[in-house]
Protein backbone atom coordinates (compact mmCIF):
# COMPACT_ATOMS: atom_id res chain seq x y z
CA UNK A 1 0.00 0.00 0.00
CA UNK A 2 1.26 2.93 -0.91
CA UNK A 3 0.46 6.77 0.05
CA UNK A 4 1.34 10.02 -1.55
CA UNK A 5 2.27 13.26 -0.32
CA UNK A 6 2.67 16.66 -1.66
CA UNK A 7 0.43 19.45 -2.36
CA UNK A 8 -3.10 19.06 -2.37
CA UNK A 9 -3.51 16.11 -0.03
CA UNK A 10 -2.54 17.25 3.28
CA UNK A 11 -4.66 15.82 5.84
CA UNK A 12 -7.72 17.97 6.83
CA UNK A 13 -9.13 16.58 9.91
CA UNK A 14 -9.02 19.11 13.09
CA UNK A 15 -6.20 18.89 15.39
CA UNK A 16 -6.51 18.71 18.63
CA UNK A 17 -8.96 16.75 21.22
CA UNK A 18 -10.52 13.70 20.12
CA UNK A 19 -13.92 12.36 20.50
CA UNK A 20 -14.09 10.43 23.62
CA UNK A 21 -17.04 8.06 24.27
CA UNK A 22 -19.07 8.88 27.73
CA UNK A 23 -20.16 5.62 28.19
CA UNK A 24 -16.33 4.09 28.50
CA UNK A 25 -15.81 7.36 30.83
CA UNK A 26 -18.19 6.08 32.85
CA UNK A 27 -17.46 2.69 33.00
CA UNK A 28 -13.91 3.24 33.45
CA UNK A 29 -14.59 5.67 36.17
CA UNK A 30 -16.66 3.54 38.41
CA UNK A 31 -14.26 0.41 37.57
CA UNK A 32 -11.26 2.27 38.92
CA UNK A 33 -13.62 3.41 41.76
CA UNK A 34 -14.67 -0.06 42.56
CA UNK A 35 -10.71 -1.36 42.99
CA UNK A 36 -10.02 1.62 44.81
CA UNK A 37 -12.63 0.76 47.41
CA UNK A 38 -11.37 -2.70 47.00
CA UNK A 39 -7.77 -1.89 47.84
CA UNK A 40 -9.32 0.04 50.93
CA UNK A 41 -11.36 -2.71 52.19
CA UNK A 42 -8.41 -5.07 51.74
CA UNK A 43 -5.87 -2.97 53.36
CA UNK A 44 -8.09 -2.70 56.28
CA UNK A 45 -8.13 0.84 56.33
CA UNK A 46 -12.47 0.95 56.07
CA UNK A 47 -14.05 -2.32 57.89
CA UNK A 48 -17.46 -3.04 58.99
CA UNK A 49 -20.85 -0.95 58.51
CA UNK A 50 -18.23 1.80 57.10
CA UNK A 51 -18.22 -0.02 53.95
CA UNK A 52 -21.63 0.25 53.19
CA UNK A 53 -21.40 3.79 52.49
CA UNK A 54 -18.41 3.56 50.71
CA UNK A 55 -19.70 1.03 48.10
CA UNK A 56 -22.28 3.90 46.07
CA UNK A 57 -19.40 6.38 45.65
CA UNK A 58 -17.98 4.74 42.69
CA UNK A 59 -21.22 4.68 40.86
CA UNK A 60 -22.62 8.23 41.73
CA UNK A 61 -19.16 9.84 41.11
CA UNK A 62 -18.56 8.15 37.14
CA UNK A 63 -23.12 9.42 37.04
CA UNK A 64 -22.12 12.43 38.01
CA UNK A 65 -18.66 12.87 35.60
CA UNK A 66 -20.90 11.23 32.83
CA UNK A 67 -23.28 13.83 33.18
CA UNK A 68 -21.21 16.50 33.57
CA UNK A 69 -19.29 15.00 29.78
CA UNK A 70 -22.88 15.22 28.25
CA UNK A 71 -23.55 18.41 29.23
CA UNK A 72 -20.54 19.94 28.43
CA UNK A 73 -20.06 18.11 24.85
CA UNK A 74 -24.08 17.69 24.17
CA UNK A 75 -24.49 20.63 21.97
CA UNK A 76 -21.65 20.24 19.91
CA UNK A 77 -21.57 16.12 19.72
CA UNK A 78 -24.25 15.21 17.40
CA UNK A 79 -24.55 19.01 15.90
CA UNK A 80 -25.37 18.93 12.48
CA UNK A 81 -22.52 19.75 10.30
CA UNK A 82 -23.42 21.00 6.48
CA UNK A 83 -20.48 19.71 3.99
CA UNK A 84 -20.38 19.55 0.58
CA UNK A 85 -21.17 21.99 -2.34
CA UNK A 86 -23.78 24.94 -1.95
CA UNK A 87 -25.25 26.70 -4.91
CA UNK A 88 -26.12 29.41 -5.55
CA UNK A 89 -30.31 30.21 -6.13
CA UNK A 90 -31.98 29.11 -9.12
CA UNK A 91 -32.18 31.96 -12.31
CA UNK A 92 -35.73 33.48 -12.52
CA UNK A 93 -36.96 32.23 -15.65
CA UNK A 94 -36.91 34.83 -18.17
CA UNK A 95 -40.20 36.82 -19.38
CA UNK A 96 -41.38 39.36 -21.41
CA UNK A 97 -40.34 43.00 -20.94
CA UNK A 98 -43.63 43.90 -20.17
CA UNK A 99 -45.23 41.22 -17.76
CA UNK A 100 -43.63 42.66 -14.88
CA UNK A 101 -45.83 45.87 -15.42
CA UNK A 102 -48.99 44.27 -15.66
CA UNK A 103 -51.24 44.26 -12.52
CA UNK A 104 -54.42 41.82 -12.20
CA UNK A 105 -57.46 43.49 -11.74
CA UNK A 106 -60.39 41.31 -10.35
């Protein structure tokens, strides 16, 4: 496979950030939470009724990061974006000199 360079065929996608998909934010989010409240529970640093509190952080934390991402990126994700070739309005048809002067009478 080959690929040519040189004028005219420079790439043209945006620099920058790129699209990152909420639902593996989330996901990855509450996993890390999960293993960090894991790691505490092993290391015997939370024991007892303290761990049912700590269980629900993970998961409201990634809801509340996830919504945050949506709201932030929602207007602009699934905007619609108008490519391609616009013309220009359609020529009037052409008519006689005079049928612009005429006026209906009813």
């Amino acid at each position: 496979m080959s690929t040519t360079t040189g004028p005219g065929t420079e790439d043209t996608r945006p620099s920058g950030r790129h699209p990152v998909s909420i639902g593996h934010l989330v996901v990855g989010i509450a996993l890390l939470g999960i293993v960090g409240v894991w790691a505490l529970i092993q290391t015997d640093t939370v024991a007892g009724h303290e761990v049912r509190w700590l269980m629900p952080i993970p998961w409201v934390v990634a809801g509340a990061v996830g919504l945050a991402a949506t709201a932030f990126t929602g207007s602009r994700r699934y905007a619609v974006r108008h490519t391609g070739w616009v013309g220009s309005a359609p020529e009037e048809p052409a008519d006689d000199a005079g049928a612009d002067d005429r006026s209906e009478t009813v």
